[in-house]
Protein backbone atom coordinates (compact mmCIF):
# COMPACT_ATOMS: atom_id res chain seq x y z
CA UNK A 1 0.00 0.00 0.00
CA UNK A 2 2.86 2.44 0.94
CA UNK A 3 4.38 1.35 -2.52
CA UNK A 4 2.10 2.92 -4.77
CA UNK A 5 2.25 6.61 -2.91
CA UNK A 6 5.61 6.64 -3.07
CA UNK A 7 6.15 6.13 -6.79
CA UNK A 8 3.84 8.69 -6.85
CA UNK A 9 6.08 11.15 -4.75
CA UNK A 10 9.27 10.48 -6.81
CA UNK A 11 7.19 10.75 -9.77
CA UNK A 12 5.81 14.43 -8.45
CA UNK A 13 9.74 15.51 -7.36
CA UNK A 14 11.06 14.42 -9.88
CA UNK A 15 8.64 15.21 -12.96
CA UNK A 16 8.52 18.34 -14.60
CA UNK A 17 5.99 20.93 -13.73
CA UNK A 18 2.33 21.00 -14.98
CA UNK A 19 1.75 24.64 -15.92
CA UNK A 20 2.42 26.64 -18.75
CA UNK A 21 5.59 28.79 -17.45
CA UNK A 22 5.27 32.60 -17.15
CA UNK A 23 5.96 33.74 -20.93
CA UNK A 24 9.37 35.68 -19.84
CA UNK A 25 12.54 34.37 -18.97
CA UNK A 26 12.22 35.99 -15.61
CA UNK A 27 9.49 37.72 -13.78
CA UNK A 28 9.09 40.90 -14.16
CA UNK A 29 8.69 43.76 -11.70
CA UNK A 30 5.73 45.20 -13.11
CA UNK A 31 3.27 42.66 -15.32
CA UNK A 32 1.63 45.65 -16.78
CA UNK A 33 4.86 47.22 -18.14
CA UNK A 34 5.69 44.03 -18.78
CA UNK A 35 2.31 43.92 -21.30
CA UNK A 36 2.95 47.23 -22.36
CA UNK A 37 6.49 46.67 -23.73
CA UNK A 38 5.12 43.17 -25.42
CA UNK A 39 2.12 45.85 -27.22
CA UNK A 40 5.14 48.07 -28.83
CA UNK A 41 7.14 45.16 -29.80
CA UNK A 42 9.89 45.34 -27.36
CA UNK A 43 9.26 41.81 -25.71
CA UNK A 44 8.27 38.79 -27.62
CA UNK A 45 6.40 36.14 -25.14
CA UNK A 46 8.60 33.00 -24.38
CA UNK A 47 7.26 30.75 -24.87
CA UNK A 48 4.11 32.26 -27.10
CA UNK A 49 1.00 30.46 -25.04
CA UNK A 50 -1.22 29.09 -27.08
CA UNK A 51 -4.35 28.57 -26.24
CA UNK A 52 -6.83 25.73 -26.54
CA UNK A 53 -9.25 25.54 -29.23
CA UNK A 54 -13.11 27.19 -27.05
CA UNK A 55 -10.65 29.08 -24.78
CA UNK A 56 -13.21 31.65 -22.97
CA UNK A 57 -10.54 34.80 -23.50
CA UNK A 58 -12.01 38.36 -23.59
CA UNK A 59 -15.23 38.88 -25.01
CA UNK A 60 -14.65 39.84 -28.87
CA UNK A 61 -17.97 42.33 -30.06
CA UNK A 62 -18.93 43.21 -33.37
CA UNK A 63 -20.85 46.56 -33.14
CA UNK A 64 -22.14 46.61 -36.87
CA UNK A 65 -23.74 42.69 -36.09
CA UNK A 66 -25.97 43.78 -33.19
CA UNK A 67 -29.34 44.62 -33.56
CA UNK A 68 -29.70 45.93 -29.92
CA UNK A 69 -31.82 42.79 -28.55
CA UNK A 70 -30.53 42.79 -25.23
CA UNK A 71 -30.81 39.15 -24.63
CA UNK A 72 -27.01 39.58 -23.67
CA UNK A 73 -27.98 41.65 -20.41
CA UNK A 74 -30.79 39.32 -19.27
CA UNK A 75 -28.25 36.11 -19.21
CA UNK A 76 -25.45 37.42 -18.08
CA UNK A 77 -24.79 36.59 -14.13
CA UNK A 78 -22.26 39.23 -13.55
CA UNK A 79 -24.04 42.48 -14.99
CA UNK A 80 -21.13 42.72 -16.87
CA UNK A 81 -23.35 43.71 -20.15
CA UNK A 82 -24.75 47.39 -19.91
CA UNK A 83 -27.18 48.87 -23.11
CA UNK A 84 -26.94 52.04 -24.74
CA UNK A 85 -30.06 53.26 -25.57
CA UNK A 86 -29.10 55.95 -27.55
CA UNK A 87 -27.16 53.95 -30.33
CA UNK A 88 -28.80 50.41 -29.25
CA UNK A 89 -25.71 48.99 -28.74
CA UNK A 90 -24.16 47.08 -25.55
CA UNK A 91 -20.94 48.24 -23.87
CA UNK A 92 -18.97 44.83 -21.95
CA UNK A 93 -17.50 45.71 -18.90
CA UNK A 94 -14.78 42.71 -19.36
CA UNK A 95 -13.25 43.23 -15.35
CA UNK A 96 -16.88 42.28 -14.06
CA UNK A 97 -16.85 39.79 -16.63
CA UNK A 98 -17.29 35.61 -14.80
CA UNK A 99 -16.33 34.67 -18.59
CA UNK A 100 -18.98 32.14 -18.80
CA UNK A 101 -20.02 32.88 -22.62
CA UNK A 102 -23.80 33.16 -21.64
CA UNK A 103 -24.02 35.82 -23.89
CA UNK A 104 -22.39 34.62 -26.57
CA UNK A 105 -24.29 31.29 -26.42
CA UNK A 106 -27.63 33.63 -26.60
CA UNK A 107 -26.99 35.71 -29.16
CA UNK A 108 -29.42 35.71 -32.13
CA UNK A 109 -26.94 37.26 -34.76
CA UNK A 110 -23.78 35.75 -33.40
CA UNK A 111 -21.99 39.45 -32.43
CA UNK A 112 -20.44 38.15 -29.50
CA UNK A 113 -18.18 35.79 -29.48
CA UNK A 114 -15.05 34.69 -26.78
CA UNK A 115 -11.80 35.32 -28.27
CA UNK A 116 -8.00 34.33 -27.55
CA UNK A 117 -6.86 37.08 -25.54
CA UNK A 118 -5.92 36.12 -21.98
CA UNK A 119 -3.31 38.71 -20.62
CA UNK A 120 -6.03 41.44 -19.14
CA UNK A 121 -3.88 42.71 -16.41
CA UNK A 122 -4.58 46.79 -15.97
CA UNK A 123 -4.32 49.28 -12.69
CA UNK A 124 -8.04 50.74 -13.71
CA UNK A 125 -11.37 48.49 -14.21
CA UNK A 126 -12.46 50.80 -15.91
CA UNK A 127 -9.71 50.77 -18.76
CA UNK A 128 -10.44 51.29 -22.32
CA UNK A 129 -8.85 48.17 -22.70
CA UNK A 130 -11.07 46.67 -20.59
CA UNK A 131 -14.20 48.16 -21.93
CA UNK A 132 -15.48 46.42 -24.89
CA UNK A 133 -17.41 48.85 -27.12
């Protein structure tokens, strides 16, 4: 009985790890420099991350599909989905976002949809970057 756990523990020592690493060479002091310098080109990711085909990344919106339905804000369990009644459009607040792809699963013209994108660190919330419009 003992035999079995500890194969297991040499296996777990003496394995390699189980996670992606972090896609620099060393940490970083500041992850959103960090992101900012990989935006301009400075820093390429090592090694690139790819990610797994129905990854649930940042919400991806195309503004000319919608046609201002709001089934979006009635599934969503966050309120992370707020309408614009003037243009009858939704803005996605992607920090309140739970990422569950309610919306996107409800949507009658297909507008939303859950892209790639999975390095959303910022300072604000309330971001540009982390407003989808």
């Amino acid at each position: 009985m003992a035999t079995p756990m500890i194969v297991e523990l040499f296996k777990q020592l003496f394995g390699g790890p189980e996670t992606n690493l972090f896609p620099a060479k060393y940490a970083p002091d500041s992850i959103i420099e960090f992101l900012e310098a990989v935006k301009r080109g400075d820093i390429k990711l090592i090694p690139p991350v790819e990610t797994p085909p129905g990854f649930r990344g940042k919400i991806a919106y195309d503004r000319e599909k919608c046609i201002g339905c709001r089934q979006c804000i009635r599934v969503c369990p966050a309120g992370a989905i707020e309408f614009i009644p003037d243009e009858k459009k939704v803005k996605i607040y992607v920090s309140r976002c739970t990422f569950c792809s309610q919306c996107n699963d409800i949507c009658p013209v297909k507008c939303l949809s859950m892209s790639p994108e999975f390095l959303l660190a910022d300072y604000d919330k309330y971001s540009d970057s982390l407003i989808v419009k």
